[in-house]
Protein backbone atom coordinates (compact mmCIF):
# COMPACT_ATOMS: atom_id res chain seq x y z
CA UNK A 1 -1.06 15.76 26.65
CA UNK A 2 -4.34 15.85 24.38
CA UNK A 3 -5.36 13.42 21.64
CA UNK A 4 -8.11 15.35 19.37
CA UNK A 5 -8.98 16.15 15.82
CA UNK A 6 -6.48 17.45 13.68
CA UNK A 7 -7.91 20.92 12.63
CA UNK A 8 -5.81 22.24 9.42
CA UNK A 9 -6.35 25.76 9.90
CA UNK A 10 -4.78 26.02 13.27
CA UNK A 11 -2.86 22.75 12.93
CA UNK A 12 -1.15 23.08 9.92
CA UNK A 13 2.07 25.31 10.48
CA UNK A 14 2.96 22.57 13.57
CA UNK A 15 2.32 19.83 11.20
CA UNK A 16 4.22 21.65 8.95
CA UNK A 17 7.11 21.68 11.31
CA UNK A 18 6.91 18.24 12.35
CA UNK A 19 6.99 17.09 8.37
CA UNK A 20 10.68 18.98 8.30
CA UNK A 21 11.47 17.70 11.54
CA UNK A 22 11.56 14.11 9.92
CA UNK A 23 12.74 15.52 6.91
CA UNK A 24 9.33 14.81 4.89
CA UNK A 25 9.43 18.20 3.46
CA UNK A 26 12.39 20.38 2.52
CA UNK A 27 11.34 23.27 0.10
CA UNK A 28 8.09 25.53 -0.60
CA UNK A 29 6.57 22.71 -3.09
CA UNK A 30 6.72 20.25 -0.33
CA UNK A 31 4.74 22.35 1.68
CA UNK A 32 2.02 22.19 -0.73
CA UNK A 33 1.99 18.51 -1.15
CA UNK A 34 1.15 18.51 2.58
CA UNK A 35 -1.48 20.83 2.81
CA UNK A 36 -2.63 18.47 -0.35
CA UNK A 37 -2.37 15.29 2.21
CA UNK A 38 -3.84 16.53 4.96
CA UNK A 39 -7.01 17.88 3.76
CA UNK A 40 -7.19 14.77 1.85
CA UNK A 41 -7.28 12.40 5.35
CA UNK A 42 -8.91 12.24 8.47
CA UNK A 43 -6.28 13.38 11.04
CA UNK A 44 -5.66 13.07 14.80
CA UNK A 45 -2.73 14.67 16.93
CA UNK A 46 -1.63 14.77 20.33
CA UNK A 47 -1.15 17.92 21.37
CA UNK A 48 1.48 19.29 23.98
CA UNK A 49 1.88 22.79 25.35
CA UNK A 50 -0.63 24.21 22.90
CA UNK A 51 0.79 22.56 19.82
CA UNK A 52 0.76 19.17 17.81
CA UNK A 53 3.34 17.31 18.56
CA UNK A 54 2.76 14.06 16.78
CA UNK A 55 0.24 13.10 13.91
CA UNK A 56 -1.24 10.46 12.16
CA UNK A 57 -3.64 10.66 9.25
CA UNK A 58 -5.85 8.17 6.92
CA UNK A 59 -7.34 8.48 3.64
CA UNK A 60 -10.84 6.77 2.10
CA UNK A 61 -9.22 3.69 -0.17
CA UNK A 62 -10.56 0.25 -1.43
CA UNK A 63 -8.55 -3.42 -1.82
CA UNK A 64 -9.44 -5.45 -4.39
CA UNK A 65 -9.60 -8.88 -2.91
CA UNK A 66 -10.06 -11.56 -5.80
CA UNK A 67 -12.99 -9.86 -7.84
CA UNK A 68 -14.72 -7.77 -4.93
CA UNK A 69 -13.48 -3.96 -3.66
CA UNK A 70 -13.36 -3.78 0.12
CA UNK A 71 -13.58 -0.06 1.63
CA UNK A 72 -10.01 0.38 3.09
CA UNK A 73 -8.06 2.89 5.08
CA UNK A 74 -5.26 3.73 4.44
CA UNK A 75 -2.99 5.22 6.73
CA UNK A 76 -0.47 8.18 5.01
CA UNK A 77 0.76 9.14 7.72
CA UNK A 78 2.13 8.50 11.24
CA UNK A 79 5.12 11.33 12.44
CA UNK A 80 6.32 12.29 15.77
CA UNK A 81 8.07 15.91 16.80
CA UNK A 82 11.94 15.93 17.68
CA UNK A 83 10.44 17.05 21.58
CA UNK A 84 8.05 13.96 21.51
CA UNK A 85 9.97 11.02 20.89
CA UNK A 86 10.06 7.94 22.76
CA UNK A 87 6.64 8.75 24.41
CA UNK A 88 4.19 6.38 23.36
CA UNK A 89 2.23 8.68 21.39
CA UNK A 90 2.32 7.75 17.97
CA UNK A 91 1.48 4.00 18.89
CA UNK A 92 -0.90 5.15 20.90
CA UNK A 93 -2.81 8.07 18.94
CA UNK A 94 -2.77 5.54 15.47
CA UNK A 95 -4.28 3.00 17.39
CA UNK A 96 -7.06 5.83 17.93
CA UNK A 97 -6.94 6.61 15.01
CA UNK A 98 -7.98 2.92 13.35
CA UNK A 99 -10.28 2.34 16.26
CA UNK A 100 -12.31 5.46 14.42
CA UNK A 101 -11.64 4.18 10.80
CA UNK A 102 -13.38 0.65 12.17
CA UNK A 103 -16.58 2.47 13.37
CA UNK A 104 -16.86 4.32 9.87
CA UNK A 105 -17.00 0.73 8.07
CA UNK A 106 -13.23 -0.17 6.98
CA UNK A 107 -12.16 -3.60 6.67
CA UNK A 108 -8.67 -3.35 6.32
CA UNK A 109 -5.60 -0.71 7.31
CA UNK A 110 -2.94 -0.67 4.96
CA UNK A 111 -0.27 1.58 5.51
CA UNK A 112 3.88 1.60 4.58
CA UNK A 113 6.78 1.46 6.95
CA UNK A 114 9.71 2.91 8.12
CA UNK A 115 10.96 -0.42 9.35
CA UNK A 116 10.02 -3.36 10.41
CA UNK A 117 8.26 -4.49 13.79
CA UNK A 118 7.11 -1.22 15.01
CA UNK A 119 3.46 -1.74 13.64
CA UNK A 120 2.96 -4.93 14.43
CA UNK A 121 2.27 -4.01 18.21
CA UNK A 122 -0.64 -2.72 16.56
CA UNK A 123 -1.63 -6.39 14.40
CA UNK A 124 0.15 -5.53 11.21
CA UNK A 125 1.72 -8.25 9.60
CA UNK A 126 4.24 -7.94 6.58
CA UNK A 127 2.79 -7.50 3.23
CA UNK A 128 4.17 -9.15 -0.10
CA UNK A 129 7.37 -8.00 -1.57
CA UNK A 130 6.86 -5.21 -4.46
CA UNK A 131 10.06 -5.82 -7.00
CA UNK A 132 11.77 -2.66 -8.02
CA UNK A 133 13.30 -3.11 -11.53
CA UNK A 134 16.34 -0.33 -12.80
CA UNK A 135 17.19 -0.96 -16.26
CA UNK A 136 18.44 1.23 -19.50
CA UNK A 137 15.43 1.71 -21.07
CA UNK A 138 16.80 1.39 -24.84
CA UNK A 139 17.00 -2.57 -24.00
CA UNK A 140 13.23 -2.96 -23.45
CA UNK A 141 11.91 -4.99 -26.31
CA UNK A 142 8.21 -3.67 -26.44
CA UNK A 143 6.39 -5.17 -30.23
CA UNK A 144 4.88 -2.28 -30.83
CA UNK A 145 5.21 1.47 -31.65
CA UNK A 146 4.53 4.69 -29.20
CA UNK A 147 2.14 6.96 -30.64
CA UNK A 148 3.23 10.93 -29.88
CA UNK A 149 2.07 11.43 -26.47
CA UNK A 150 0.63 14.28 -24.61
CA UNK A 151 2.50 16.35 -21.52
CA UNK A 152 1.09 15.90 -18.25
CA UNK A 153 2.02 18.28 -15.51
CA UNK A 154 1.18 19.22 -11.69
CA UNK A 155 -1.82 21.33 -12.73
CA UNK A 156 -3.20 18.30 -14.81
CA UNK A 157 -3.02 16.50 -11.28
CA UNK A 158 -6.86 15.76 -11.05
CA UNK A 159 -7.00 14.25 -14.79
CA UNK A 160 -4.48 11.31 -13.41
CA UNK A 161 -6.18 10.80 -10.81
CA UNK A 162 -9.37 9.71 -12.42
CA UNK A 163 -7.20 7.89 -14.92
CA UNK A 164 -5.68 5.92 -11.55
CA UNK A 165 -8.97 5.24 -9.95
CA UNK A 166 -9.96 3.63 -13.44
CA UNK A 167 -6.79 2.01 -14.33
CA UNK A 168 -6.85 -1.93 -14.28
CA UNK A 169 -6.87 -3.35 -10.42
CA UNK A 170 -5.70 -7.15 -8.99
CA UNK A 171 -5.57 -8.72 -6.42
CA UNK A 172 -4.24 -6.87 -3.60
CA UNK A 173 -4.46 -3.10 -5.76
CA UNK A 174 -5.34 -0.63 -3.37
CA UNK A 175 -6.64 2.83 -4.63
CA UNK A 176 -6.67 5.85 -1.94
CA UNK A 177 -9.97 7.51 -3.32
CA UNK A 178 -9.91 11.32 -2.30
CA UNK A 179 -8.15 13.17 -5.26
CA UNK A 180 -6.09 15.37 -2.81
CA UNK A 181 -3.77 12.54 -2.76
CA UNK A 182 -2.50 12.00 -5.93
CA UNK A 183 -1.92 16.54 -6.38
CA UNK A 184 -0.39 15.72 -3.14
CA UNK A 185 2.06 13.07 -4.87
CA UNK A 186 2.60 15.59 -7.97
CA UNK A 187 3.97 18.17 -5.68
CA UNK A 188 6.02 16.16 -3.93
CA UNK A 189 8.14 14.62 -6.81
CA UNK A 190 11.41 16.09 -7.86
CA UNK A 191 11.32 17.78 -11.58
CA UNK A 192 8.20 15.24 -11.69
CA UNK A 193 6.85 15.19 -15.24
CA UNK A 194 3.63 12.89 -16.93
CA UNK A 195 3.23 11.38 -20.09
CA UNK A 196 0.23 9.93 -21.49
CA UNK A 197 -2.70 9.60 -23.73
CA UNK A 198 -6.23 10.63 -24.25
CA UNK A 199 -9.75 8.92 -25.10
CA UNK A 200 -12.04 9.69 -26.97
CA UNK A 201 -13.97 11.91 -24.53
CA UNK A 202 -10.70 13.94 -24.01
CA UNK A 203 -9.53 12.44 -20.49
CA UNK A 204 -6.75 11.12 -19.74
CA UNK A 205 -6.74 6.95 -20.14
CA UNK A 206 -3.13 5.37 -19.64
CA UNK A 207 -0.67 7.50 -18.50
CA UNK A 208 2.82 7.56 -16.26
CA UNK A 209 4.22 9.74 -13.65
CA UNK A 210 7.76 10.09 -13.44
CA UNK A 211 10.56 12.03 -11.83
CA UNK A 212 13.86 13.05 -13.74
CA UNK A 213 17.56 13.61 -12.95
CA UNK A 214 19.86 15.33 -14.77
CA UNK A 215 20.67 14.49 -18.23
CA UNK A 216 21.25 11.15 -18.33
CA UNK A 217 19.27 10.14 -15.23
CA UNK A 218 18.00 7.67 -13.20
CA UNK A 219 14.93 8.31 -13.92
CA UNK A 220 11.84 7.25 -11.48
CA UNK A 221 8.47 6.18 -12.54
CA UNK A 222 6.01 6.76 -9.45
CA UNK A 223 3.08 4.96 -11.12
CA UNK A 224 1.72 4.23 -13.89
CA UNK A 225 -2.01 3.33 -15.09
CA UNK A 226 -3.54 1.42 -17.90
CA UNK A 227 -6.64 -0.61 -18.18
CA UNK A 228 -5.61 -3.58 -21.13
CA UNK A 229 -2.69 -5.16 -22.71
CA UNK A 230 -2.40 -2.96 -25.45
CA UNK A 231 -2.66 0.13 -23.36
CA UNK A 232 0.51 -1.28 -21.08
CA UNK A 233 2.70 -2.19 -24.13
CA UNK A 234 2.28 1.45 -25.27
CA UNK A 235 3.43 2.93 -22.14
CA UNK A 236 6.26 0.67 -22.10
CA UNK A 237 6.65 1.31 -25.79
CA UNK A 238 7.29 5.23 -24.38
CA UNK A 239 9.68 4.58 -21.76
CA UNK A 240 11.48 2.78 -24.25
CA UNK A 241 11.61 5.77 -26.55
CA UNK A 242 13.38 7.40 -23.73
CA UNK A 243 16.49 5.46 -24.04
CA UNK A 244 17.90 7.89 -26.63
CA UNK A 245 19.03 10.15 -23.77
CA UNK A 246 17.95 8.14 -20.44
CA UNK A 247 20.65 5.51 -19.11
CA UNK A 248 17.97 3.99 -16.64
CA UNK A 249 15.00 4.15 -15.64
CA UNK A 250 13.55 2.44 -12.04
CA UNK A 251 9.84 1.28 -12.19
CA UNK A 252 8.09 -0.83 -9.70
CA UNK A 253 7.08 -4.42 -11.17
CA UNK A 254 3.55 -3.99 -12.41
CA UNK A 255 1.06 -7.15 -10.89
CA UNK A 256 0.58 -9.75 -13.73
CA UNK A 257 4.09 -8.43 -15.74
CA UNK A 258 7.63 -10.17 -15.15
CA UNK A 259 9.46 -7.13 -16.29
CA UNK A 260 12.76 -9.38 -17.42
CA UNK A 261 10.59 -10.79 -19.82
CA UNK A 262 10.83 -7.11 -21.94
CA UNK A 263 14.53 -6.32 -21.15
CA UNK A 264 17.30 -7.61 -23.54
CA UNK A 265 20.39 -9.10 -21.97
CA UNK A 266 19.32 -8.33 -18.52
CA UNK A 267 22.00 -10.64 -17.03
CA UNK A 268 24.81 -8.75 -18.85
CA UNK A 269 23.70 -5.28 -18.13
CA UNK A 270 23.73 -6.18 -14.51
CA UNK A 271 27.46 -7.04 -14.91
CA UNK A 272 28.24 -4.28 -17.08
CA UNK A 273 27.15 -1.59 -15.25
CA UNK A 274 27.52 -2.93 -11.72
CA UNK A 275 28.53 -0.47 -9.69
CA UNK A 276 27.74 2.68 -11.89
CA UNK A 277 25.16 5.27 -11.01
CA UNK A 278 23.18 4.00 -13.94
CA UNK A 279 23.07 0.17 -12.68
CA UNK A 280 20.67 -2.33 -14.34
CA UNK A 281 19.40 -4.12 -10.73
CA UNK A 282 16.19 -5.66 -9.16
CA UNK A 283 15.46 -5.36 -5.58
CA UNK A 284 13.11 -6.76 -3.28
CA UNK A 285 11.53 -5.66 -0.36
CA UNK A 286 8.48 -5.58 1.97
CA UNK A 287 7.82 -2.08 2.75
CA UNK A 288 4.34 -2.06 3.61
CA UNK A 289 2.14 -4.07 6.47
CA UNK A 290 -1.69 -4.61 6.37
CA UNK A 291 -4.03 -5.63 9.39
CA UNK A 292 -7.94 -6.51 9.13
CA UNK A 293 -9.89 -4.24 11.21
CA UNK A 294 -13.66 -6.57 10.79
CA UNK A 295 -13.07 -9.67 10.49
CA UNK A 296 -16.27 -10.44 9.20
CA UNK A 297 -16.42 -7.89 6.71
CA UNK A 298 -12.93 -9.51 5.45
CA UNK A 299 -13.98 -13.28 4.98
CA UNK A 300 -17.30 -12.31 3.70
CA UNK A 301 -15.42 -11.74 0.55
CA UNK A 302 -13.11 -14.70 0.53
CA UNK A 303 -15.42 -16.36 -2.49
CA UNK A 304 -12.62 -19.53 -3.21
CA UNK A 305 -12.37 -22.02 -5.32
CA UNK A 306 -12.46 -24.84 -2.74
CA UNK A 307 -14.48 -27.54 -0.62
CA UNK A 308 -15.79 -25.78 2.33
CA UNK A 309 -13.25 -25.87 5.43
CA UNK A 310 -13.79 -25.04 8.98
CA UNK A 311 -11.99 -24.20 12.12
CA UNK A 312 -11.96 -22.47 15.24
CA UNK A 313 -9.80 -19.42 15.42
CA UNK A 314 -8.60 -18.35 18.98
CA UNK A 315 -7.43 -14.85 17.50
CA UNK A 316 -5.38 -12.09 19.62
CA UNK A 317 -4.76 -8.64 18.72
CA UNK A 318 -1.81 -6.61 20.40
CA UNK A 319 -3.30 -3.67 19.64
CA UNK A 320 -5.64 -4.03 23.17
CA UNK A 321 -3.40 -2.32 24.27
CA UNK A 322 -2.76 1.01 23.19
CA UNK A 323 -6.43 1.81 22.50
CA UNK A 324 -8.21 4.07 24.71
CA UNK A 325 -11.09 2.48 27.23
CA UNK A 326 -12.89 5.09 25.77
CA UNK A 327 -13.21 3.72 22.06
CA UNK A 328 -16.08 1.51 21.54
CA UNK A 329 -13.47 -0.31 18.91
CA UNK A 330 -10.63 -2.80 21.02
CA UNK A 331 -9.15 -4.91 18.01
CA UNK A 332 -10.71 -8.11 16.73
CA UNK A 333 -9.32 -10.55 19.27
CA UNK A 334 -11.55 -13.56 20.30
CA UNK A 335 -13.01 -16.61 19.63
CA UNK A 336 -14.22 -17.76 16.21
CA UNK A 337 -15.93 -20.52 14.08
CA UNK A 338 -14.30 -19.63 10.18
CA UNK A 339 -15.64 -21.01 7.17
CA UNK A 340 -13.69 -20.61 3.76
CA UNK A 341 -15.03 -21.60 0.93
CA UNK A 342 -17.12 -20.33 -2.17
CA UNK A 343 -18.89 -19.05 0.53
CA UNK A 344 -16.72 -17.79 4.02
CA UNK A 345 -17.74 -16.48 7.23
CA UNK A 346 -16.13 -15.93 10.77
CA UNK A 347 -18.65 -16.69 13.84
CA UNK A 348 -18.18 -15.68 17.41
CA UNK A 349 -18.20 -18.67 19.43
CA UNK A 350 -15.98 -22.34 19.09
CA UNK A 351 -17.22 -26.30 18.01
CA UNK A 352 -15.64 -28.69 20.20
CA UNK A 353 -15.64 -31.08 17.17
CA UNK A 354 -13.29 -28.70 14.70
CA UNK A 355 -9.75 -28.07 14.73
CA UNK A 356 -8.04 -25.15 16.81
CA UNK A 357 -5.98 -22.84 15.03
CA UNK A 358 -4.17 -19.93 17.62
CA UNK A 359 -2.88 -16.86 15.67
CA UNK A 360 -2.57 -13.43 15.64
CA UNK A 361 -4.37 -10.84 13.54
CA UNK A 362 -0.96 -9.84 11.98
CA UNK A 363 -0.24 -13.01 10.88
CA UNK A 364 -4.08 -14.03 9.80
CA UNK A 365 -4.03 -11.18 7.87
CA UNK A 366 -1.47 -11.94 6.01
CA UNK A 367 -3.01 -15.98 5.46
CA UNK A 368 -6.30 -14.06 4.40
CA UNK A 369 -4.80 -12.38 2.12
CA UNK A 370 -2.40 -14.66 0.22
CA UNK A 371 0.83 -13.33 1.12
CA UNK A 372 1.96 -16.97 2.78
CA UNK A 373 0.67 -19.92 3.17
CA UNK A 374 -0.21 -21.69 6.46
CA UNK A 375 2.61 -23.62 7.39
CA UNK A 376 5.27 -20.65 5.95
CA UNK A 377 3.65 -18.72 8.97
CA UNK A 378 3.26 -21.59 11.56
CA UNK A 379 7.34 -21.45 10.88
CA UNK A 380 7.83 -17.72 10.86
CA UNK A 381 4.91 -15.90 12.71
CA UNK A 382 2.31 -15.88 15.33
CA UNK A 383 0.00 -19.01 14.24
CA UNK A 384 -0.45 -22.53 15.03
CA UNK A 385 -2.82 -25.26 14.00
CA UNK A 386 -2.68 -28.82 13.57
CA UNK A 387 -0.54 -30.08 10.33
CA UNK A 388 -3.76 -31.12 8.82
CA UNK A 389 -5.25 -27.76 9.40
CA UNK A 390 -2.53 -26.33 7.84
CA UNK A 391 -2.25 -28.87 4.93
CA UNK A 392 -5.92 -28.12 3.82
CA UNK A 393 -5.20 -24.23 4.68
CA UNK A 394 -2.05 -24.52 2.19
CA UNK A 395 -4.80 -26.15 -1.16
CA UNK A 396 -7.72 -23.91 -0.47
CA UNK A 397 -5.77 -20.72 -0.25
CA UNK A 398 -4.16 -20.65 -3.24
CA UNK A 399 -4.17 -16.89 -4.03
CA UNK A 400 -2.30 -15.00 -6.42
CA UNK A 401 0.20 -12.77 -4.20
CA UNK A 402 -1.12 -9.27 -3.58
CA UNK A 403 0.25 -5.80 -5.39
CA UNK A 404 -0.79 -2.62 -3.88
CA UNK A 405 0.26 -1.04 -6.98
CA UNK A 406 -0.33 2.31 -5.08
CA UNK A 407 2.37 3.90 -2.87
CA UNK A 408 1.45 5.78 0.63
C-alpha cells in the first residue's frame, strides 16, 4: 500500500472505475465530468497492486467570512474501491491530503458528506442547514416581468463560470475557483439546460442551471447566480414563466431570500399535493462539514462588532491521528490566548488570569463561524467554558448563519 500523487494520465481509467464502483458515474457523459474534476483538483491515492484503489481530491476555493475572502479548500472528493473498504485508507490518505492543502496557505476545508460522523475523526464539525424548497412554479409571485432570455448549454460551461465567481457572495459563500469544476458540474447533470442573460460586454451576468424531467417535471435548479435585487427577481421572474408546463420546480434557498415569502398559498399546496410526484415541500438538512486548518489565519478575519473578549483555548484535533509522522502539518491542537473583537487573534501560550474554554476544532469551527452559539455547543458538542464565557461568547458572536451557496 502506497499513498502518492494522483497522476491523471495513468490514474484515470482506475479512478474511473472506482467513480462507478460507488455509483458516481453511470454513462459516457459522466465520464467526462470526471476527467473535468480531476484535472481541476489536487489529487492523492493509495495505491494497491499497481492500481488506485481509493482517492481523494481538493480544489482552489475562497469563504467569504463577514466582508473578507479566505483562500479555502475544498475537498470534491473522497471514494474508496469495492476491494478497499474498511481499511483505513480514505481517513487516512484525506488527512494527507489537508495536511498538504495547510502548507499551500488554506484556512479552511470545506467539503460535503455522505453521512454524518465519519469526518469528524478528522475535526469537521456540522455546517448550517441549506433549505431545499419544491414548489409549482406558476404560484411564485415575482413583481416584475422576465425579459426573453438566452440558452445556455454544456459548451457555454466556461461563460457560467465567470458569471458564478462574480455573482453576489455572503457570509459563508464558498466559490471553488478552477473553471474545470463548474464544465465538470454541466456534464454531470441529467438533460441539464441554462438560462440567462447578457451584459453589456456580451458575458453572461445572472444566469441558472437546471436539470429537467420529463414533461411535467420536477425540475432541479443546481445554482443560480446574480449580483443585485433586480437581477434575482428576474431569474425568479423566469422560473416562474416555467409554470405553463412545469408542475415543480426544487431550488436550494438562496442566503438573504425566505423563498415562502414569493410562493402563493404555500400551506395549501403542501396539502394538496402531498404525496404526488410533484409535491410542494421544504426540507432541511446539514449535508456539509467545515474544519479550520490555521487557526490564525481564521480569527485574523473575525473583524466583530463587539468589546474585545479573551480566553484561553485548550484546543484538540482528532485528526493527530491519521496524519503521517512524515507531514510537517499535525492539526491545530494546543494551547491558545484568543482575542475576538474588531480586531481577533489566537496566541500560542495561556494567562492564568483568563477563562478556560476546552473544545475541539470541529466544534470551534463551527462557533467561529456562526453556525451555533456557545452554549448550543457546550450542550451538543465537544466544548466547555465557564457560563460567563459562554454568555459573552453568545453577544459578541452574533453572525448571520453561513450559506455555501456552492455544491461539492
Amino acid at each position: 500500500m502506497t499513498n502518492r500523487t494522483y497522476q491523471h494520465n495513468t490514474d484515470f481509467e482506475a479512478a474511473v472505475r472506482i467513480y462507478r464502483e460507488v455509483g458516481w458515474v453511470s454513462e459516457k457523459a459522466h465520464e467526462t465530468a470526471a476527467g473535468h474534476l480531476l484535472q481541476s483538483g489536487r489529487g492523492l491515492v493509495t495505491e494497491l497492486h499497481g492500481a488506485a484503489e481509493c482517492l481523494a481530491v481538493a480544489g482552489t476555493g475562497t469563504m467569504q467570512y463577514l466582508d473578507t475572502t479566505l483562500p479555502m479548500s475544498a475537498v470534491t472528493s473522497v471514494t474508496t474501491s469495492r476491494i478497499a473498504r474498511k481499511q483505513g485508507f480514505a481517513g487516512k490518505l484525506t488527512a494527507q491530503l489537508l495536511a498538504d492543502e495547510a502548507l499551500r496557505g488554506y484556512c479552511v476545508a470545506i467539503l460535503g458528506i455522505f453521512e454524518q460522523g465519519y469526518y469528524n475523526q478528522l475535526g469537521f464539525g456540522n455546517g448550517g442547514y441549506q433549505l431545499r424548497c419544491t414548489f409549482d412554479p406558476s404560484m411564485l409571485q415575482i413583481p416584475v416581468k422576465a425579459r426573453i432570455p438566452v440558452r445556455l448549454g454544456a459548451d457555454d460551461w466556461q461563460a457560467m463560470h465567470e458569471g458564478r465567481l462574480n455573482r453576489r457572495r455572503t457570509h459563508g459563500t464558498c466559490t471553488v475557483t478552477e473553471p474545470g469544476i463548474t464544465q465538470a458540474d454541466v456534464h454531470w447533470s441529467e438533460s441539464g439546460f441554462g438560462l440567462g442573460y447578457l451584459d453589456g460586454n456580451g458575458d453572461v451576468s445572472h444566469h441558472f442551471w437546471c436539470q429537467s424531467k420529463g414533461e411535467h417535471g420536477p425540475y432541479r435548479i443546481n445554482w443560480m447566480a446574480y449580483q443585485s435585487k433586480a437581477q434575482f427577481l428576474e431569474l425568479m421572474a423566469l422560473i416562474q414563466s416555467l409554470g405553463d408546463q412545469v408542475s415543480a420546480i426544487q431550488l436550494q434557498e438562496p442566503p438573504e431570500v425566505q423563498l415562502q415569502d414569493l410562493i402563493r398559498q404555500p400551506i395549501k399546496m403542501l396539502n394538496i399535493t402531498k404525496g404526488s410526484p410533484y409535491e410542494n415541500r421544504m426540507t432541511s438538512l446539514s449535508y456539509w462539514q467545515a474544519r479550520i486548518l490555521d487557526l490564525q489565519g481564521c480569527l485574523a478575519v473575525a473583524t466583530l462588532d463587539c468589546a474585545s473578549l479573551r480566553f484561553n483555548l485548550v484546543l484538540t484535533d482528532p485528526i493527530e491521528s491519521f496524519v503521517p509522522d512524515s507531514c510537517e502539518w499535525q492539526g491545530i491542537a494546543g494551547e491558545y490566548i484568543i482575542t475576538l473583537g474588531a480586531s481577533s487573534s489566537a496566541l500560542v501560550g495561556t494567562d492564568s488570569e483568563l477563562p478556560t474554554m476546552r473544545a475541539s476544532v470541529n466544534a470551534f469551527t463551527r462557533l467561529w463561524l456562526g453556525i451555533r452559539s456557545a452554549t448550543s455547543l457546550s450542550w451538543t458538542d465537544d466544548l466547555q467554558a465557564p457560563e460567563s464565557l459562554l454568555s459573552s461568547l453568545d453577544h459578541a458572536l452574533r453572525l448571520p448563519s453561513p450559506m455555501l451557496d456552492w455544491d461539492f
